[in-house]
Protein backbone atom coordinates (compact mmCIF):
# COMPACT_ATOMS: atom_id res chain seq x y z
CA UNK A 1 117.34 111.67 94.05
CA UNK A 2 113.63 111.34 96.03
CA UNK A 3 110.85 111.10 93.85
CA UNK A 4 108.07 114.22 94.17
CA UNK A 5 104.51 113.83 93.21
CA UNK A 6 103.82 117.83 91.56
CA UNK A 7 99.99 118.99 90.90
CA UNK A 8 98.95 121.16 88.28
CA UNK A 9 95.79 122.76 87.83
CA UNK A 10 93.83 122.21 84.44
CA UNK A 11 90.51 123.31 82.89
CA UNK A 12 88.84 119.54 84.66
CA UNK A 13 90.49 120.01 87.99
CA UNK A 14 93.94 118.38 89.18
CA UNK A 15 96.65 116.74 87.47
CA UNK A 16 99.03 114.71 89.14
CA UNK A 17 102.45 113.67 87.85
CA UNK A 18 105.44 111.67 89.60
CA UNK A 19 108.97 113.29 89.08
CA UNK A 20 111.60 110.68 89.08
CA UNK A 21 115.12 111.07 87.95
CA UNK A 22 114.18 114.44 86.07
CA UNK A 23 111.55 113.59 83.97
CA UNK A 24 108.07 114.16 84.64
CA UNK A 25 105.63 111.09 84.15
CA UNK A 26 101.61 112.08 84.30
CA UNK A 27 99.58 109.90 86.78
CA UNK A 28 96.18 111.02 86.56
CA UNK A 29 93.82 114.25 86.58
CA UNK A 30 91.05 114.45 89.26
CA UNK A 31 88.11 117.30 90.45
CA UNK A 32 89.42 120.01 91.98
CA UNK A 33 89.35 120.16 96.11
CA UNK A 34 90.17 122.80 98.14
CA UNK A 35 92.43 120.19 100.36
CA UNK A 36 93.70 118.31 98.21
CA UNK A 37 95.71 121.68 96.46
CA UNK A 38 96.58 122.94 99.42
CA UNK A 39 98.44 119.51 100.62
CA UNK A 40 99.72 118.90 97.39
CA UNK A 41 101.13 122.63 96.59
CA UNK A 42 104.76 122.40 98.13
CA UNK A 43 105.32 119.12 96.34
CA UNK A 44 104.96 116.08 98.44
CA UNK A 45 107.72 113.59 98.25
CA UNK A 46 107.06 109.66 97.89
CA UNK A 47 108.39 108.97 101.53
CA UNK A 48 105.30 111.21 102.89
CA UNK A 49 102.69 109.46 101.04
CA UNK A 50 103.05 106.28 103.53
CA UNK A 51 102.19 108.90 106.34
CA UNK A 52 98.21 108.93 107.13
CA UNK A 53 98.39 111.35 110.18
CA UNK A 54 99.81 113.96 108.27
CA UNK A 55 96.18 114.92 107.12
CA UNK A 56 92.85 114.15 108.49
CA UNK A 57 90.86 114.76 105.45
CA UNK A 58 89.93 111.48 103.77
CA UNK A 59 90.12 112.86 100.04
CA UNK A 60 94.12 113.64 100.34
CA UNK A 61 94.16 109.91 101.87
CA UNK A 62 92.12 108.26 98.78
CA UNK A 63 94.15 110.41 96.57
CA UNK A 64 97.29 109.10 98.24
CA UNK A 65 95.85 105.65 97.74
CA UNK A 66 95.18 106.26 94.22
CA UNK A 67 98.83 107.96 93.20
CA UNK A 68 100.13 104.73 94.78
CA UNK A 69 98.33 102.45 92.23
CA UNK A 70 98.83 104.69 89.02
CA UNK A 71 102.89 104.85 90.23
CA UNK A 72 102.93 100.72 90.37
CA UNK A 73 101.39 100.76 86.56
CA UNK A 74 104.11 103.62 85.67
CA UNK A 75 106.97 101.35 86.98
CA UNK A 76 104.98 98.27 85.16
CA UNK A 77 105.05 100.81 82.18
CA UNK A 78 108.35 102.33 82.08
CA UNK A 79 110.36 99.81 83.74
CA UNK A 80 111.24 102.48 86.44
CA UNK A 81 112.19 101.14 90.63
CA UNK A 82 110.54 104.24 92.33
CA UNK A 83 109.72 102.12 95.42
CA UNK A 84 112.34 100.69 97.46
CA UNK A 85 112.15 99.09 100.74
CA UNK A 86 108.79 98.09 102.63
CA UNK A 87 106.64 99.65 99.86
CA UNK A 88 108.11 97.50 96.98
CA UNK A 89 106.06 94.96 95.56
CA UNK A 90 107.16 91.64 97.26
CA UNK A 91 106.77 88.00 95.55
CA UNK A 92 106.29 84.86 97.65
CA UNK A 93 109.21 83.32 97.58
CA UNK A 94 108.69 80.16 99.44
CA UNK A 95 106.27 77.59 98.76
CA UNK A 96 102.79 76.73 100.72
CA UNK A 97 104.28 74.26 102.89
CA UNK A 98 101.18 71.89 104.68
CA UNK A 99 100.90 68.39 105.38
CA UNK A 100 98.63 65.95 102.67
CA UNK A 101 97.52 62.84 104.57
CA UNK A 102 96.76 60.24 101.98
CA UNK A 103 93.42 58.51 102.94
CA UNK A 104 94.63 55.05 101.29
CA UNK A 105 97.69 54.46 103.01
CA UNK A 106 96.83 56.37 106.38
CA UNK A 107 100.40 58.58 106.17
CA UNK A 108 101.58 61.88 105.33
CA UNK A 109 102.64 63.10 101.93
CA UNK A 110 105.89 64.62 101.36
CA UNK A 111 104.68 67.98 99.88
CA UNK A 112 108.26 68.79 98.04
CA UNK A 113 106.98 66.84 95.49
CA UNK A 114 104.02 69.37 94.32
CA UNK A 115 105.89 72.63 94.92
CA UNK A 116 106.17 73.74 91.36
């Protein structure tokens, strides 16, 4: 099932809150903008928020910014995998690998030694 990011309007502006395998997780609430309701009223799904040239205002892009950051602390949170693929967080798997010349003895290091 995709994920959908649904708006409701409060009494302080817009709240946002991430759908995900039906249940309803609150993000955040933000001041109410004209654009930002009318992009957000058919309920975006996750896959659209990677988009930019869908809109051209720059407050739907922050706010698309900022659902992205409050959905990471909500998987953090919940222990929930709503990203897959390119947006997932990835971990560096492999090690720095550079050369260490050792002054003293005029060689290279072998720098297996200090991967940890």
């Amino acid at each position: 099932m995709k994920s959908k990011i649904l708006t409701k309007k409060t009494k302080v502006g817009q709240a946002f809150y991430l759908y995900h395998d039906k249940k309803e997780y609150y993000l955040f609430t933000q001041n109410y903008c004209k654009t930002v309701d009318k992009f957000f009223k058919n309920n975006v799904y996750l896959d659209d928020l990677s988009n930019y040239s869908q809109t051209k205002s720059t407050y739907v892009k922050n706010t698309f910014d900022k659902i992205k950051l409050y959905i990471k602390y909500i998987q953090k949170h919940y222990n929930l995998q709503v990203f897959y693929g390119k947006d997932k967080l990835k971990k560096n798997k492999k090690p720095y690998n550079r050369k260490v010349f050792n002054l003293s003895k005029n060689e290279y290091l072998d720098t297996s030694l200090f991967s940890a």
